[in-house]
Each structure stands twice: as C-alpha cells, then as structure tokens.
N, C-alpha and C. Protein backbone atom coordinates (compact mmCIF):
# COMPACT_ATOMS: atom_id res chain seq x y z
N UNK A 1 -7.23 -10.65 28.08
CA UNK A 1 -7.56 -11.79 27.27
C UNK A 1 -8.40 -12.75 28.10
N UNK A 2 -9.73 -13.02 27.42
CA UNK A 2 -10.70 -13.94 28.25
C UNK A 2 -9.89 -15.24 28.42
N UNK A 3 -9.09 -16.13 27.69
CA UNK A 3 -8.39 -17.37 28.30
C UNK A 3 -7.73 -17.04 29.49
N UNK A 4 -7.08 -16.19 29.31
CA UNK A 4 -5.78 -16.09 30.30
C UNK A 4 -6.70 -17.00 31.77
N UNK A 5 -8.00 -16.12 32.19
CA UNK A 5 -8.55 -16.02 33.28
C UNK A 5 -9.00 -17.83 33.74
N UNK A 6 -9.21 -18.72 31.50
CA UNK A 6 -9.46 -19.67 32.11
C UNK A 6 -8.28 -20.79 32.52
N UNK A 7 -7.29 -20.14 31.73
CA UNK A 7 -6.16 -20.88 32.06
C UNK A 7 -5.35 -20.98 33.19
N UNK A 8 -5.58 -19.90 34.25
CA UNK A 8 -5.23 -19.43 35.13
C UNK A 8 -6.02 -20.77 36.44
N UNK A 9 -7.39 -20.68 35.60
CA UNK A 9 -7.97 -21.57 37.03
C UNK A 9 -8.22 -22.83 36.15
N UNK A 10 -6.99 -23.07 34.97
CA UNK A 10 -6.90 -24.46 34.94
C UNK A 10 -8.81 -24.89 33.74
N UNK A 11 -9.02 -24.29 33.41
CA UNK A 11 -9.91 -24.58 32.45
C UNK A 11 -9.77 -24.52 31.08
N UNK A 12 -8.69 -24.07 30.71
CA UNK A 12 -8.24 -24.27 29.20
C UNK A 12 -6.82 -24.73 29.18
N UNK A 13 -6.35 -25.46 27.80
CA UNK A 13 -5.23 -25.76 27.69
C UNK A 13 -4.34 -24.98 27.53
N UNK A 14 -3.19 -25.41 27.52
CA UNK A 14 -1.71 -24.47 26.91
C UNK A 14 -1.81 -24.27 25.25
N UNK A 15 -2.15 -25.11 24.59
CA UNK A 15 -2.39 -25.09 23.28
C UNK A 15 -3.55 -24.18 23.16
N UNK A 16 -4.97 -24.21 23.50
CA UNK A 16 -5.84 -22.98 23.76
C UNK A 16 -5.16 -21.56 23.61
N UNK A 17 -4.78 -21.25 24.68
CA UNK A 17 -4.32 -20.17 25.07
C UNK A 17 -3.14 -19.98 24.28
N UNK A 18 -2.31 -20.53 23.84
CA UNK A 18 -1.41 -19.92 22.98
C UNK A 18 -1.56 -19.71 21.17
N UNK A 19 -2.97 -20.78 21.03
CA UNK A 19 -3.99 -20.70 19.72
C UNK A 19 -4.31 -19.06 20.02
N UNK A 20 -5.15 -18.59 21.41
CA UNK A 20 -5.77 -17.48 21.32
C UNK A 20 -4.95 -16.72 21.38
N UNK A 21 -3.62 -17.08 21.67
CA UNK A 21 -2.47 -15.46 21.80
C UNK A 21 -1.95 -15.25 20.17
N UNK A 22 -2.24 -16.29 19.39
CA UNK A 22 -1.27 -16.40 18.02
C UNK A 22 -2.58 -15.72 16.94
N UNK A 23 -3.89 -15.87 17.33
CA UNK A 23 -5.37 -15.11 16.76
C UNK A 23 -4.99 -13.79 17.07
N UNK A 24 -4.44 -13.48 18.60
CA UNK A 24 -4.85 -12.22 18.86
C UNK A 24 -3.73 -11.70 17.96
N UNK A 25 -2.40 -11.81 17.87
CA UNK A 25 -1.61 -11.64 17.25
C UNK A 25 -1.49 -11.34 15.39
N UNK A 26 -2.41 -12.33 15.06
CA UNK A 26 -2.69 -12.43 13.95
C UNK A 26 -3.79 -11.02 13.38
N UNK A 27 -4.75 -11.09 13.73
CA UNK A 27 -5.51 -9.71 14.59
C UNK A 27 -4.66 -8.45 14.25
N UNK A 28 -3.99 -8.00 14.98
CA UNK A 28 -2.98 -6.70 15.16
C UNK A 28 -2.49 -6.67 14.01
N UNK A 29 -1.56 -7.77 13.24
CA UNK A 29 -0.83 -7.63 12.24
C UNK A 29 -1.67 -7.58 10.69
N UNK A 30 -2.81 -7.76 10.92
CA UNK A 30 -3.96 -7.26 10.03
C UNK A 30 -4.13 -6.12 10.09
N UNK A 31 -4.63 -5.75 11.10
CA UNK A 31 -4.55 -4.19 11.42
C UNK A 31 -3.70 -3.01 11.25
N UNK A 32 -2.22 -3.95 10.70
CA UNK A 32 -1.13 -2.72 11.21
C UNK A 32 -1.13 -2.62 9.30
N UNK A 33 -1.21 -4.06 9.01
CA UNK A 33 -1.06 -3.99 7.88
C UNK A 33 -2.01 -2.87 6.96
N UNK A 34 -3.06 -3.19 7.31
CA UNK A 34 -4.20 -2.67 6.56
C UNK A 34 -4.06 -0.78 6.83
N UNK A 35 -3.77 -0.65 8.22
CA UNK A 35 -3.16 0.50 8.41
C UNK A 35 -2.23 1.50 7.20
N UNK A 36 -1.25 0.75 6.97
CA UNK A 36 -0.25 1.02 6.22
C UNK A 36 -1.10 0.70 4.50
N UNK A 37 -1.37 -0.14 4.11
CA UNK A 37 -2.29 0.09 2.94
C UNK A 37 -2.81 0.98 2.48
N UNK A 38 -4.13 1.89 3.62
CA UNK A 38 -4.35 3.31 3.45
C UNK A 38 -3.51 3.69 2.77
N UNK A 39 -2.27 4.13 3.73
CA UNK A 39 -1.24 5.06 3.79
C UNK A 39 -0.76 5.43 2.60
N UNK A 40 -0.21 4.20 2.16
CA UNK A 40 0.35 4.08 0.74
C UNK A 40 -1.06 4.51 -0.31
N UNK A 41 -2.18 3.73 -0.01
CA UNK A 41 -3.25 4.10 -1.30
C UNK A 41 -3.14 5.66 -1.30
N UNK A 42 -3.46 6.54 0.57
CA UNK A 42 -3.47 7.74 -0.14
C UNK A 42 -2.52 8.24 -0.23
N UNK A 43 -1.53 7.83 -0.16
CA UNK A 43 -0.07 8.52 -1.48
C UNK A 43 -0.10 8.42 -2.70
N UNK A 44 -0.58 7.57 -3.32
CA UNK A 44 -0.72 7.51 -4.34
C UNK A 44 -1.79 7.63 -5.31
N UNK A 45 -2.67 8.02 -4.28
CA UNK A 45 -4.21 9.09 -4.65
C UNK A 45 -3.69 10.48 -4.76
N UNK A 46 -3.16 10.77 -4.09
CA UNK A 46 -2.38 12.27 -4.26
C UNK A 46 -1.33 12.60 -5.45
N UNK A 47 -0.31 11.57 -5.75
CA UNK A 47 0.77 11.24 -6.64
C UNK A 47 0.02 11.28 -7.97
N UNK A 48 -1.07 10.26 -8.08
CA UNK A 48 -2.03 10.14 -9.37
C UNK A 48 -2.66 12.02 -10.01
N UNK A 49 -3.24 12.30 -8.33
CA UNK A 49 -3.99 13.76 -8.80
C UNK A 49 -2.90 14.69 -9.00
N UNK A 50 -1.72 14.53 -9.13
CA UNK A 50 -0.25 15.32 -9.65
C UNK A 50 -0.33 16.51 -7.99
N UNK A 51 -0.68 15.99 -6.78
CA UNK A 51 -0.12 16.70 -5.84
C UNK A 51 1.23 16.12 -5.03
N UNK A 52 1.70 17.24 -4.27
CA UNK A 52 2.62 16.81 -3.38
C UNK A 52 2.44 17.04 -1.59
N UNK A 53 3.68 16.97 -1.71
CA UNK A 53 3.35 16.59 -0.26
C UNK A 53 4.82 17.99 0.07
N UNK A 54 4.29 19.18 0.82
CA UNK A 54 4.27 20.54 1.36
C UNK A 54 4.29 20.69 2.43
C-alpha cells in the first residue's frame, strides 16, 4: 500500500491511511461480491436452460 510508505516517514495522517485501508477494503468486498454474482447468474443461466449440474 503506497500510504503505508508515507505514513511510515510521517507524511500522511492516521485518518489518511486508515481512509486508504477502509477504500482498499471496500475494493475487495466489491470484488468478492461481484465474484459471487457471476456465480449465482450462471446458476441460474443453466437452471433457466433446464440443465443440471452432473
């Protein structure tokens, strides 16, 4: 994480850096989410076309 490095030598705040850890965070859980969205759509792209799962 690019803050860490400025927080480290004292160039960004605590609020900064824990703004950019709660983005990065925010980030992932988009991702995991959207992940899982697929998942489910193509289950139920398959479910719709009357297949299963073999």
């Amino acid at each position: 994480m690019q803050k860490m490095g400025g927080y480290a030598a004292g160039g960004v705040t605590t609020l900064a850096l824990l703004d950019a850890q709660r983005q990065a965070d925010q980030a992932t859980l988009e991702q995991v989410q959207s992940r899982a969205d697929r998942l489910l759509n193509c289950a139920a792209l398959m479910q719709a076309l009357g297949g299963g799962w073999q």
